[in-house]
PDB file of N, CA and C in Angstrom:
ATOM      1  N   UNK A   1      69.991 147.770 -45.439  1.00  0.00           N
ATOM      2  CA  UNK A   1      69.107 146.849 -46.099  1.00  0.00           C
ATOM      3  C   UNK A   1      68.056 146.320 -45.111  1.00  0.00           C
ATOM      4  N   UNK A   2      68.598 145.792 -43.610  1.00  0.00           N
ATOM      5  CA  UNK A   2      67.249 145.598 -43.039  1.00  0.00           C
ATOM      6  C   UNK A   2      66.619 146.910 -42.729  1.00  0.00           C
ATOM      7  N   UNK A   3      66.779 147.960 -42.642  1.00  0.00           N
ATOM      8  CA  UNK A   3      65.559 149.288 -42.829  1.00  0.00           C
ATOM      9  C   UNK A   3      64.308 148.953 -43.505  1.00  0.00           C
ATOM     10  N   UNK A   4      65.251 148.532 -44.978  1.00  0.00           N
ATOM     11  CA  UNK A   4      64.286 149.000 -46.126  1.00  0.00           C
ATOM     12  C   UNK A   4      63.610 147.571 -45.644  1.00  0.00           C
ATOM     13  N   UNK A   5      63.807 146.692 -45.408  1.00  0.00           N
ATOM     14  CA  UNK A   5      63.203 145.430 -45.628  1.00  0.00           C
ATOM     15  C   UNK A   5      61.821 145.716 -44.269  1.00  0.00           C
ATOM     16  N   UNK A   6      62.449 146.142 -42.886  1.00  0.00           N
ATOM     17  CA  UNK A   6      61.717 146.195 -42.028  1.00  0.00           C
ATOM     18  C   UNK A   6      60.121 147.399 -42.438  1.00  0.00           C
ATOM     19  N   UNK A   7      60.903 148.434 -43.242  1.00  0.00           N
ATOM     20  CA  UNK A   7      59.569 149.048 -43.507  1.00  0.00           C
ATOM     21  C   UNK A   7      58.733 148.688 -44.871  1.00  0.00           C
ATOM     22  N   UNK A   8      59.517 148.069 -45.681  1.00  0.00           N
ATOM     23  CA  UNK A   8      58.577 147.122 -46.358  1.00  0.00           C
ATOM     24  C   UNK A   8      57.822 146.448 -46.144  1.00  0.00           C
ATOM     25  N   UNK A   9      57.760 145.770 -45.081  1.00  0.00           N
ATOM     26  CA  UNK A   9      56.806 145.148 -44.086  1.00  0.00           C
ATOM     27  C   UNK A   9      55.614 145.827 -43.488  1.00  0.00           C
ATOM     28  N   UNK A  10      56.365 147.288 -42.937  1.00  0.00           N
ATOM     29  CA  UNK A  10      55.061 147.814 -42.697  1.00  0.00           C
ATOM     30  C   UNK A  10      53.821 148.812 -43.896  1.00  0.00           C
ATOM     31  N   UNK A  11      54.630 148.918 -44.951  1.00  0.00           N
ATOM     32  CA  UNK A  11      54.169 149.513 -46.528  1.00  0.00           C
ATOM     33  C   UNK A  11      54.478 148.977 -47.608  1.00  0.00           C
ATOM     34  N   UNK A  12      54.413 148.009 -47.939  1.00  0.00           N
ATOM     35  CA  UNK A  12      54.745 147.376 -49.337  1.00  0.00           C
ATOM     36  C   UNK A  12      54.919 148.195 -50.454  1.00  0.00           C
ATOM     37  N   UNK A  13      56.011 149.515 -50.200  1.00  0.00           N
ATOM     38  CA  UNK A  13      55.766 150.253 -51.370  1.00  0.00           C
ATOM     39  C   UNK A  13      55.787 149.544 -52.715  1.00  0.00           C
ATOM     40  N   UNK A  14      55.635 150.551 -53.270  1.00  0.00           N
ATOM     41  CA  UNK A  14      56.485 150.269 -55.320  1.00  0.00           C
ATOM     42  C   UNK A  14      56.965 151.641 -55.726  1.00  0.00           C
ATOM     43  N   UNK A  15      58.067 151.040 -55.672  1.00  0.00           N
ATOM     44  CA  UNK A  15      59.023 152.318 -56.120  1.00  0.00           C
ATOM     45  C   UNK A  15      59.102 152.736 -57.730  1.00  0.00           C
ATOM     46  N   UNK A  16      58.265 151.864 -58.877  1.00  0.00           N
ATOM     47  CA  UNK A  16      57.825 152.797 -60.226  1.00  0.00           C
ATOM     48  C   UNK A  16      56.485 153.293 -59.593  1.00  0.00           C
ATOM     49  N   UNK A  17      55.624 152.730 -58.978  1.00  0.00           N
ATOM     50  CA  UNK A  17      54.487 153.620 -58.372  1.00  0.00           C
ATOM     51  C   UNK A  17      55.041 155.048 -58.069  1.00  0.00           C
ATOM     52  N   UNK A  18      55.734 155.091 -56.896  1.00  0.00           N
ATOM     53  CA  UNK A  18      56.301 156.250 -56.446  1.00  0.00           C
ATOM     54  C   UNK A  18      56.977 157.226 -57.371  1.00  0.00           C
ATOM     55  N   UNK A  19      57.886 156.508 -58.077  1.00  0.00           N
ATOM     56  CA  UNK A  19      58.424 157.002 -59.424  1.00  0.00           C
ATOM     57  C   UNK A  19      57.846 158.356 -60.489  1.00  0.00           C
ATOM     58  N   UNK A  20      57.229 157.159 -60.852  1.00  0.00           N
ATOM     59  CA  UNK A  20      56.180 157.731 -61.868  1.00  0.00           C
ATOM     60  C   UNK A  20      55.171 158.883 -61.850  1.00  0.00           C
ATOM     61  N   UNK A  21      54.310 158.670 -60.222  1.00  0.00           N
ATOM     62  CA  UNK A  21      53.233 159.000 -60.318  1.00  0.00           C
ATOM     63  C   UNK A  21      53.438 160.223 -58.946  1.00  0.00           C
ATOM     64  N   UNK A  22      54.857 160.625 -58.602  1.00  0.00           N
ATOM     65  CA  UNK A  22      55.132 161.370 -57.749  1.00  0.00           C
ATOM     66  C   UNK A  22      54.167 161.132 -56.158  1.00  0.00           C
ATOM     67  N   UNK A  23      54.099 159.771 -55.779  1.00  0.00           N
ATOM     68  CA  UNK A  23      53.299 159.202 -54.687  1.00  0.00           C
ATOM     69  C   UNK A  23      53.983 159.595 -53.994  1.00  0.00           C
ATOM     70  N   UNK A  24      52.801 160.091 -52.549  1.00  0.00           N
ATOM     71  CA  UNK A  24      53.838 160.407 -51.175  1.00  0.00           C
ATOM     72  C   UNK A  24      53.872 158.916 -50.336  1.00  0.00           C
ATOM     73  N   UNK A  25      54.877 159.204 -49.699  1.00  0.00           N
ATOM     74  CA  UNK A  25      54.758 158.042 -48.862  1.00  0.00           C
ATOM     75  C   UNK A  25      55.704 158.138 -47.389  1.00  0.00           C
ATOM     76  N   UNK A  26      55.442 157.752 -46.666  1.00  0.00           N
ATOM     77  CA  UNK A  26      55.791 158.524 -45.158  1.00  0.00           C
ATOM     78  C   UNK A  26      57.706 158.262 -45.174  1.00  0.00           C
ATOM     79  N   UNK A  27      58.093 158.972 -44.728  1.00  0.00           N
ATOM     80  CA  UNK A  27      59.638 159.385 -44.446  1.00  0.00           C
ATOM     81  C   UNK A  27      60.492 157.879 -44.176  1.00  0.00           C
ATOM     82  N   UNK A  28      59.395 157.360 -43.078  1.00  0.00           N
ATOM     83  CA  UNK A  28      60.321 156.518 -42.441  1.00  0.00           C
ATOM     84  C   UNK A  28      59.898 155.029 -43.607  1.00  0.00           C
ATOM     85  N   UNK A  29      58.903 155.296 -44.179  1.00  0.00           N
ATOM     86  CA  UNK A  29      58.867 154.041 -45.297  1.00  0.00           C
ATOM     87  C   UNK A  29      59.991 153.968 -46.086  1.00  0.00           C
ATOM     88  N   UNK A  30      59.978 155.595 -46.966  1.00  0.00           N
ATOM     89  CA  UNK A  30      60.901 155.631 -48.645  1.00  0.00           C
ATOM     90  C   UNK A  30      61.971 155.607 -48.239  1.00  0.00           C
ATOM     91  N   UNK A  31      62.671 156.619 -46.933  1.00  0.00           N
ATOM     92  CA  UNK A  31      64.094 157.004 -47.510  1.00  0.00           C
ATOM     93  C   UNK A  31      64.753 155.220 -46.896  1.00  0.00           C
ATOM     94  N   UNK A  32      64.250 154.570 -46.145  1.00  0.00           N
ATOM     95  CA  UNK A  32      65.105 153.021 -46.202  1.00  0.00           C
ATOM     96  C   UNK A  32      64.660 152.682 -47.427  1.00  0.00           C
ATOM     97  N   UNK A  33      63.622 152.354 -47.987  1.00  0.00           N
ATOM     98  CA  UNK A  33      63.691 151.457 -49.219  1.00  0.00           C
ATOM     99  C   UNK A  33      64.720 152.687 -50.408  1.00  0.00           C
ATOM    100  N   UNK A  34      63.968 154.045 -50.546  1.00  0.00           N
ATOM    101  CA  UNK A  34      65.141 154.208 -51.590  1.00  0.00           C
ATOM    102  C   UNK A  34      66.705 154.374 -51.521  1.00  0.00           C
ATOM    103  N   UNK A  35      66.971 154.189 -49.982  1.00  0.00           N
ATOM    104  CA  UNK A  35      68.614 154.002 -49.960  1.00  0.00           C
ATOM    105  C   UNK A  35      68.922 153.051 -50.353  1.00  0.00           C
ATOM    106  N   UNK A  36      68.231 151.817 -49.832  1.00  0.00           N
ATOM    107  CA  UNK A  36      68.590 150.520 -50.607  1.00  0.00           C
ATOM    108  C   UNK A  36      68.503 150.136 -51.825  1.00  0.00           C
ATOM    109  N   UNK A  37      67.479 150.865 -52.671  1.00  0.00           N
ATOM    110  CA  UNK A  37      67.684 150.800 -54.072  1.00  0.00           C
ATOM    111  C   UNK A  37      68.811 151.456 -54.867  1.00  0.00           C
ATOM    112  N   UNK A  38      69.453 152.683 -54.102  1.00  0.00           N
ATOM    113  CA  UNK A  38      70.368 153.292 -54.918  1.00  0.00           C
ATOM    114  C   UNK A  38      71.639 152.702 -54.756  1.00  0.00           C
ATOM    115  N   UNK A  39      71.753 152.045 -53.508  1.00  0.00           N
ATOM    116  CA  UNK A  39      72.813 151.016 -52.999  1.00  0.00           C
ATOM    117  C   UNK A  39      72.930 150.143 -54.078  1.00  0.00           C
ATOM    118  N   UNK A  40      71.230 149.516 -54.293  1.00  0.00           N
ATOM    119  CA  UNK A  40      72.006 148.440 -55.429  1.00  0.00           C
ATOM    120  C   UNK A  40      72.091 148.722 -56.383  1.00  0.00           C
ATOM    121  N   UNK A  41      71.588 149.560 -57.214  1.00  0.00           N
ATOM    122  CA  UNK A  41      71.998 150.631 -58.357  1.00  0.00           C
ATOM    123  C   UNK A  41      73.198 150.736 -58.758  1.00  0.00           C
ATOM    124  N   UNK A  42      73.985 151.565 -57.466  1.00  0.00           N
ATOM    125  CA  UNK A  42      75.325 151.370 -57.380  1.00  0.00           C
ATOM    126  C   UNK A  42      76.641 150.356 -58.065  1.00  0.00           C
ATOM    127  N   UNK A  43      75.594 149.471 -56.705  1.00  0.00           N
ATOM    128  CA  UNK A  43      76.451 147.918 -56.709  1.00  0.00           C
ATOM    129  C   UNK A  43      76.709 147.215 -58.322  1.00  0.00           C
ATOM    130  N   UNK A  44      75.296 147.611 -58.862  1.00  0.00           N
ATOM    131  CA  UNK A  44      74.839 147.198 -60.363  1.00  0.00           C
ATOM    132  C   UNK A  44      75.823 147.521 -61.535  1.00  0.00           C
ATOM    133  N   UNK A  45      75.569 148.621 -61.508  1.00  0.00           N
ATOM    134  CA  UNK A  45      76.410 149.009 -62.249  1.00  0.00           C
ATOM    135  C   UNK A  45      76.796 150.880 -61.577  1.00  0.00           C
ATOM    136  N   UNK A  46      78.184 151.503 -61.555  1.00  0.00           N
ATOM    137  CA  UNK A  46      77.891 153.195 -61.204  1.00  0.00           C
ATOM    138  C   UNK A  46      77.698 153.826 -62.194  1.00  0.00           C
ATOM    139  N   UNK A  47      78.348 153.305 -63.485  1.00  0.00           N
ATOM    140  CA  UNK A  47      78.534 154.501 -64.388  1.00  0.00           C
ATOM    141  C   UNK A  47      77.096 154.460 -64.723  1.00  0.00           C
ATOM    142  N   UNK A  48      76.728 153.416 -64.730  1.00  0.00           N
ATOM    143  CA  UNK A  48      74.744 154.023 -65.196  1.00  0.00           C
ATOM    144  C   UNK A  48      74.187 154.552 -64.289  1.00  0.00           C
ATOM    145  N   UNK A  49      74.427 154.061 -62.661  1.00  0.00           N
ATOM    146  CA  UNK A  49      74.192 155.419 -61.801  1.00  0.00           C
ATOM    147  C   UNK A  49      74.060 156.771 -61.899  1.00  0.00           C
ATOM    148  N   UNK A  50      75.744 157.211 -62.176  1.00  0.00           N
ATOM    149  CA  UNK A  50      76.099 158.555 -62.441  1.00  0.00           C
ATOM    150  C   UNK A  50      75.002 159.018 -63.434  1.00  0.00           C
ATOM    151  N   UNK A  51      75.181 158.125 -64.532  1.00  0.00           N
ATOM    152  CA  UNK A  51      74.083 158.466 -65.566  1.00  0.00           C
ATOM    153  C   UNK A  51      73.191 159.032 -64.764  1.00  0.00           C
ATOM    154  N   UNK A  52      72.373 158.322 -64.123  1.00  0.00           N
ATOM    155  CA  UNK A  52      71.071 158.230 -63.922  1.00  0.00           C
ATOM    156  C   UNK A  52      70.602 159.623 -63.107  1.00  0.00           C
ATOM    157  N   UNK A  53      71.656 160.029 -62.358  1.00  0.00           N
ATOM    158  CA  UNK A  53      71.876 161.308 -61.688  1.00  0.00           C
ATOM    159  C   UNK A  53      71.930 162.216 -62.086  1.00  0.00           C
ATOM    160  N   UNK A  54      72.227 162.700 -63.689  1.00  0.00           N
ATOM    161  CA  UNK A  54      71.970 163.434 -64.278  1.00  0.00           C
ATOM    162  C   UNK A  54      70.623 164.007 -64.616  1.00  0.00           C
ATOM    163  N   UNK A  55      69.551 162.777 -64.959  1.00  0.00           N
ATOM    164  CA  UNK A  55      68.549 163.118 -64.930  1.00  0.00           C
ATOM    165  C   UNK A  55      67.564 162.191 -64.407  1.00  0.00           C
ATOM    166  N   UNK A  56      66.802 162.160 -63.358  1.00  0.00           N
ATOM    167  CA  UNK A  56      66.668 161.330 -62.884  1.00  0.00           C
ATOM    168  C   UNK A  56      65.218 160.794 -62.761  1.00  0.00           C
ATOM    169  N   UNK A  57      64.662 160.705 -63.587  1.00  0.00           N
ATOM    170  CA  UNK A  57      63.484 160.704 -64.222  1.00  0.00           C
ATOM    171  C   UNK A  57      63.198 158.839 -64.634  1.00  0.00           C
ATOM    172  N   UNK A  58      61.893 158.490 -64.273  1.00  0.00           N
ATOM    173  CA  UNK A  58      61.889 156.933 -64.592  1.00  0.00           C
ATOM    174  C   UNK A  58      62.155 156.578 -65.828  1.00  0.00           C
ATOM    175  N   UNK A  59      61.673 157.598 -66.964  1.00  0.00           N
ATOM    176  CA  UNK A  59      61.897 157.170 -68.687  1.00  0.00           C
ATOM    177  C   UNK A  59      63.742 157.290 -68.974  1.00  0.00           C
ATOM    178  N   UNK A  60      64.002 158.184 -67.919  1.00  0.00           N
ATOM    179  CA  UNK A  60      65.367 158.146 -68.317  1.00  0.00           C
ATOM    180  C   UNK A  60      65.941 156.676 -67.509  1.00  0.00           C
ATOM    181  N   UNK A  61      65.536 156.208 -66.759  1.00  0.00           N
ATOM    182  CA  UNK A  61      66.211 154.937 -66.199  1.00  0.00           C
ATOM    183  C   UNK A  61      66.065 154.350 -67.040  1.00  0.00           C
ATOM    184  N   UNK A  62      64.685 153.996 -67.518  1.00  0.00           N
ATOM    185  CA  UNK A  62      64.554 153.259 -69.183  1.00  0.00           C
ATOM    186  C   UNK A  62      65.342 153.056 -69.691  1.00  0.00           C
ATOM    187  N   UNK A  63      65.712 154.159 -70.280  1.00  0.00           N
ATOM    188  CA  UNK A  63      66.900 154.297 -71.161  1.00  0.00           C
ATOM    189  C   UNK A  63      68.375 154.302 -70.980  1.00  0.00           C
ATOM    190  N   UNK A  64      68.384 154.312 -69.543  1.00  0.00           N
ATOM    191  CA  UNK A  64      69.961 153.926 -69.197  1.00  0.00           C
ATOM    192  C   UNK A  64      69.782 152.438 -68.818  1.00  0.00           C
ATOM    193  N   UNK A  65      68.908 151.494 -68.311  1.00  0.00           N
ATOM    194  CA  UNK A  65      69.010 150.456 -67.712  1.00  0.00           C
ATOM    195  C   UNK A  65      68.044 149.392 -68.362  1.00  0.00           C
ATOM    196  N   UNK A  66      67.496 149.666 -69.430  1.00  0.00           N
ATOM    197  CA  UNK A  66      66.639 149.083 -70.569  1.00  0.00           C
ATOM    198  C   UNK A  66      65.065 149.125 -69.429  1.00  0.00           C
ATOM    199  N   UNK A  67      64.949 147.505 -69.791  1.00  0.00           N
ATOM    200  CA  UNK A  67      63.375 147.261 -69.242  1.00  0.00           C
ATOM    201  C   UNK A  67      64.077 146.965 -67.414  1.00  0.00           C
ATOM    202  N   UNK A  68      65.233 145.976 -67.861  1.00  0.00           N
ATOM    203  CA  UNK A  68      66.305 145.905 -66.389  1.00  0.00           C
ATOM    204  C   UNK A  68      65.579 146.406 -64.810  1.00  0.00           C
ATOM    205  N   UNK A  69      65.610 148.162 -65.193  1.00  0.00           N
ATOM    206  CA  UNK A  69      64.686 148.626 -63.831  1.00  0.00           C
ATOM    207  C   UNK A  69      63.534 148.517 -63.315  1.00  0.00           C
ATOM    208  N   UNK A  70      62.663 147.735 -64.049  1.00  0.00           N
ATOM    209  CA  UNK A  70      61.679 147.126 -63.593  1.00  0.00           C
ATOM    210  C   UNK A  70      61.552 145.966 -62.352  1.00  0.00           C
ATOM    211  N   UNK A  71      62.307 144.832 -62.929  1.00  0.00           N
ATOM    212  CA  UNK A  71      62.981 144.107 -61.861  1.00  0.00           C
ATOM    213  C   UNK A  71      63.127 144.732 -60.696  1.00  0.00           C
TER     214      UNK A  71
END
């Protein structure tokens, strides 16, 4: 978690930006912030995880995690 936080600092990503719109963004930015998002994903709930792993697409988070993944 401080990864993601420390390179948030240096890139303020947005991870539906990234999502969505297949944005690149440098190595050492995403993979801390998206470990930490799948961490709390996890933490959140797994079985909507697992879900989510199936297909892993932002409309499908939609639909496993309502509007929720916005937050």
């Amino acid at each position: 978690m401080e990864a993601a936080k420390e390179a948030y600092l240096k890139d303020p990503v947005n991870i539906k930006e990234i999502w969505q719109n297949n944005r690149r963004a440098e190595e050492s930015i995403i993979y801390p912030i998206a470990g930490a998002f799948i961490e709390y994903l996890i933490q959140y709930d797994k079985e909507k995880f697992l879900q989510l792993t199936e297909d892993q697409t932002y409309e499908n988070a939609v639909k496993i995690y309502d509007r929720k993944i916005d937050n």
